[in-house]
C-alpha atoms as a PDB file:
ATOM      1  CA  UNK A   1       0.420  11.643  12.865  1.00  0.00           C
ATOM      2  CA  UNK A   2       2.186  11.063   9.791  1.00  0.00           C
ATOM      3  CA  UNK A   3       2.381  14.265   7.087  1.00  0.00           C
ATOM      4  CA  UNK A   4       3.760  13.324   3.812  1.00  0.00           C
ATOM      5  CA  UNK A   5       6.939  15.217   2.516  1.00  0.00           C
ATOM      6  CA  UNK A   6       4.331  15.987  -1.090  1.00  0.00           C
ATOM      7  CA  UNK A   7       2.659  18.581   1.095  1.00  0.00           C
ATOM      8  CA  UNK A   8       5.444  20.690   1.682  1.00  0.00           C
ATOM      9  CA  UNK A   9       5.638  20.646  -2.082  1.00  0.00           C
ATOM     10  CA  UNK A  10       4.940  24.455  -3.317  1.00  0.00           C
ATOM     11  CA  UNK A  11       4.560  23.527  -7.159  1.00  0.00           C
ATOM     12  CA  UNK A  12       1.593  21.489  -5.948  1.00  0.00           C
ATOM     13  CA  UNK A  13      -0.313  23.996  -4.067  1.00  0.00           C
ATOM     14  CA  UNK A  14       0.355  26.793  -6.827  1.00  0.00           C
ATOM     15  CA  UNK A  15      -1.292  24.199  -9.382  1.00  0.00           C
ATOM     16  CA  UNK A  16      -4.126  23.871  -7.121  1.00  0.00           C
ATOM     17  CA  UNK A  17      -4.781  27.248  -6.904  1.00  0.00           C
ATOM     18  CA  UNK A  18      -4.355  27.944 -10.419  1.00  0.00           C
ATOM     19  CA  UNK A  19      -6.675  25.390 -11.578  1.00  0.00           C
ATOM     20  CA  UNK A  20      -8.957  26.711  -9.178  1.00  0.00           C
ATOM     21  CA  UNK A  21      -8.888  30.074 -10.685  1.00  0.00           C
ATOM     22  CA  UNK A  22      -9.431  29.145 -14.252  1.00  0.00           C
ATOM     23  CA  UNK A  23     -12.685  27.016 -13.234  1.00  0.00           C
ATOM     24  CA  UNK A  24     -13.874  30.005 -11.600  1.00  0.00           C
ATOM     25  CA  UNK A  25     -13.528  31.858 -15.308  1.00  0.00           C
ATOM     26  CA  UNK A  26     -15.055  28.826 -16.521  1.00  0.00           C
ATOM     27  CA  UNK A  27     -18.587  29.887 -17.670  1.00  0.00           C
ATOM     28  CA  UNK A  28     -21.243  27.666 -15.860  1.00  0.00           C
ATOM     29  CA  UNK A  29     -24.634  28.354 -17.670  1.00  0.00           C
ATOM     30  CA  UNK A  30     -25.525  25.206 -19.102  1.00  0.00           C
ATOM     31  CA  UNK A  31     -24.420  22.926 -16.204  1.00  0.00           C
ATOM     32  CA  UNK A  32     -25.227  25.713 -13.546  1.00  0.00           C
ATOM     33  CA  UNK A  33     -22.403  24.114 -11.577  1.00  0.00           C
ATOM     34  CA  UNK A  34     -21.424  26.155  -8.517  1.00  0.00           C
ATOM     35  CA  UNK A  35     -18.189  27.554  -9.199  1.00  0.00           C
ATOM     36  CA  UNK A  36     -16.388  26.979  -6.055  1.00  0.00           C
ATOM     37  CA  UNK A  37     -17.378  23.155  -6.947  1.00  0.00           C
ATOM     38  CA  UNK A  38     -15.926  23.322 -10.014  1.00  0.00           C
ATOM     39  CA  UNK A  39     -12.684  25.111  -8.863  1.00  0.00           C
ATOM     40  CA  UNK A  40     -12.054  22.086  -6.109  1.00  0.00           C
ATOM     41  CA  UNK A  41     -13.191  19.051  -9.050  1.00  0.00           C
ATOM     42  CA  UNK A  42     -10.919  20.888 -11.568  1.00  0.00           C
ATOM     43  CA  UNK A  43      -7.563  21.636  -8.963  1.00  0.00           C
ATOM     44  CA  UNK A  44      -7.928  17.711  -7.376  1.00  0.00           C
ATOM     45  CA  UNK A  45      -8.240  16.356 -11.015  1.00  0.00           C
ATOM     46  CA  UNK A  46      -4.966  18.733 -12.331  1.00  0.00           C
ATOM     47  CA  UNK A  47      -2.946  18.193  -9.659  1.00  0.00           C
ATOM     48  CA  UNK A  48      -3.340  14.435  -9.258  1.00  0.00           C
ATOM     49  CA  UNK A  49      -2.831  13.650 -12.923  1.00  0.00           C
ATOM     50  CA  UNK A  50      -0.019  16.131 -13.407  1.00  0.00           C
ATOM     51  CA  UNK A  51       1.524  15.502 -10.013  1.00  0.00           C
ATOM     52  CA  UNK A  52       0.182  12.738  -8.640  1.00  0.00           C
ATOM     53  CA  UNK A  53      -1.056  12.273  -4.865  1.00  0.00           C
ATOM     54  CA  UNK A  54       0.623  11.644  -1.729  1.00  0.00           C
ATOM     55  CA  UNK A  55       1.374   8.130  -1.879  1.00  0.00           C
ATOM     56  CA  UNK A  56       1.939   5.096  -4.226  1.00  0.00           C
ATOM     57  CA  UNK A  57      -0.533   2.670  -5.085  1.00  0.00           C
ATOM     58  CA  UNK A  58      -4.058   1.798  -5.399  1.00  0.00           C
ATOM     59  CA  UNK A  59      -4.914   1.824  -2.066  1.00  0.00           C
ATOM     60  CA  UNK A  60      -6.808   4.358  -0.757  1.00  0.00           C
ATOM     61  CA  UNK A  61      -5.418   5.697   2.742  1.00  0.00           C
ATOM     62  CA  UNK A  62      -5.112   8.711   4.764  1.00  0.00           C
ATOM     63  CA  UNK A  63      -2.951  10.297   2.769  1.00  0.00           C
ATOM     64  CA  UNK A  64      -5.380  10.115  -0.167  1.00  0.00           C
ATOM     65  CA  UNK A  65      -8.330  12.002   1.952  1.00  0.00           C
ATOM     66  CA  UNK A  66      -5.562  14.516   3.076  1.00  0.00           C
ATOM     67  CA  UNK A  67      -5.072  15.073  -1.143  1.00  0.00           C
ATOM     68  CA  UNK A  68      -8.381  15.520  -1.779  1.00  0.00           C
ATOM     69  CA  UNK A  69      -9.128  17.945   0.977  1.00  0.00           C
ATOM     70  CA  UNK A  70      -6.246  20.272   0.848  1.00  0.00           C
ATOM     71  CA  UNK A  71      -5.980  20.201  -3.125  1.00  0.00           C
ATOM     72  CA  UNK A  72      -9.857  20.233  -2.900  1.00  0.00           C
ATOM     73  CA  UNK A  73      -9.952  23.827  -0.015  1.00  0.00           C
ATOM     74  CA  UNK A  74      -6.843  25.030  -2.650  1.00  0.00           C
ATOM     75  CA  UNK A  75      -9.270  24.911  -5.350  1.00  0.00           C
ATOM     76  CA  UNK A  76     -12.079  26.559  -3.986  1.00  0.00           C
ATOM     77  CA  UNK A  77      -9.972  29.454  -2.456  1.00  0.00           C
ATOM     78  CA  UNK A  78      -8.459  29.948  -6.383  1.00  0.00           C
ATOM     79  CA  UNK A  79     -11.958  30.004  -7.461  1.00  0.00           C
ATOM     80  CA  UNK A  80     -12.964  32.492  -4.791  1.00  0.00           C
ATOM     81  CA  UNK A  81      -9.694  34.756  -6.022  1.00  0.00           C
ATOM     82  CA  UNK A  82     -11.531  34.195  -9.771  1.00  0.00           C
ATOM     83  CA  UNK A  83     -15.059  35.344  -8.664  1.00  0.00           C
ATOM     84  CA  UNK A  84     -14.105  38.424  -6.829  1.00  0.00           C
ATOM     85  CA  UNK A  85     -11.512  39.372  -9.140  1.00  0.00           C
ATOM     86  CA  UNK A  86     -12.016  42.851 -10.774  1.00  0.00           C
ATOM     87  CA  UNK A  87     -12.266  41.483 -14.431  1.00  0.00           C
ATOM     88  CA  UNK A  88     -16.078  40.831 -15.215  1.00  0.00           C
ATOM     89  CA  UNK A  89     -15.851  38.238 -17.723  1.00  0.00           C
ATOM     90  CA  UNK A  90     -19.831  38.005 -18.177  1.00  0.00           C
END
């Protein structure tokens, strides 16, 4: 199976997790959005239009599902960091 050399790519995954941990600051009364939602929407959306995905193109492809769902676990797991973090924000 093929792995593209933009997953090794550490500034990538650090973006995803940091954009995962601000939406999980984000306050989510008026949408009632579940958090760890928000975290993976917010770290795919960052990372793809700072970074970019995997391949070029409009295709979609393997490599695009691969984006989505590491960038997408990334996200949650920042947002996770943000809601069990010891700074009550609420």
């Amino acid at each position: 199976m093929y792995i593209p050399k933009e997953v090794y790519q550490s500034k990538r995954h650090i973006l995803s997790i940091a954009s995962g941990v601000l939406a999980g600051f984000l306050p989510t009364q008026p949408s009632n959005i579940n958090p760890y939602l928000l975290g993976a929407i917010v770290a795919i959306l960052f990372t793809k239009l700072l970074f970019g995905d995997y391949d070029a193109g409009y295709q979609w492809s393997f490599s695009d599902i691969l984006f989505a769902i590491l960038n997408g676990l990334e996200g949650v797991f920042g947002a996770w960091i943000a809601q069990n973090s010891l700074v009550p924000l609420g």
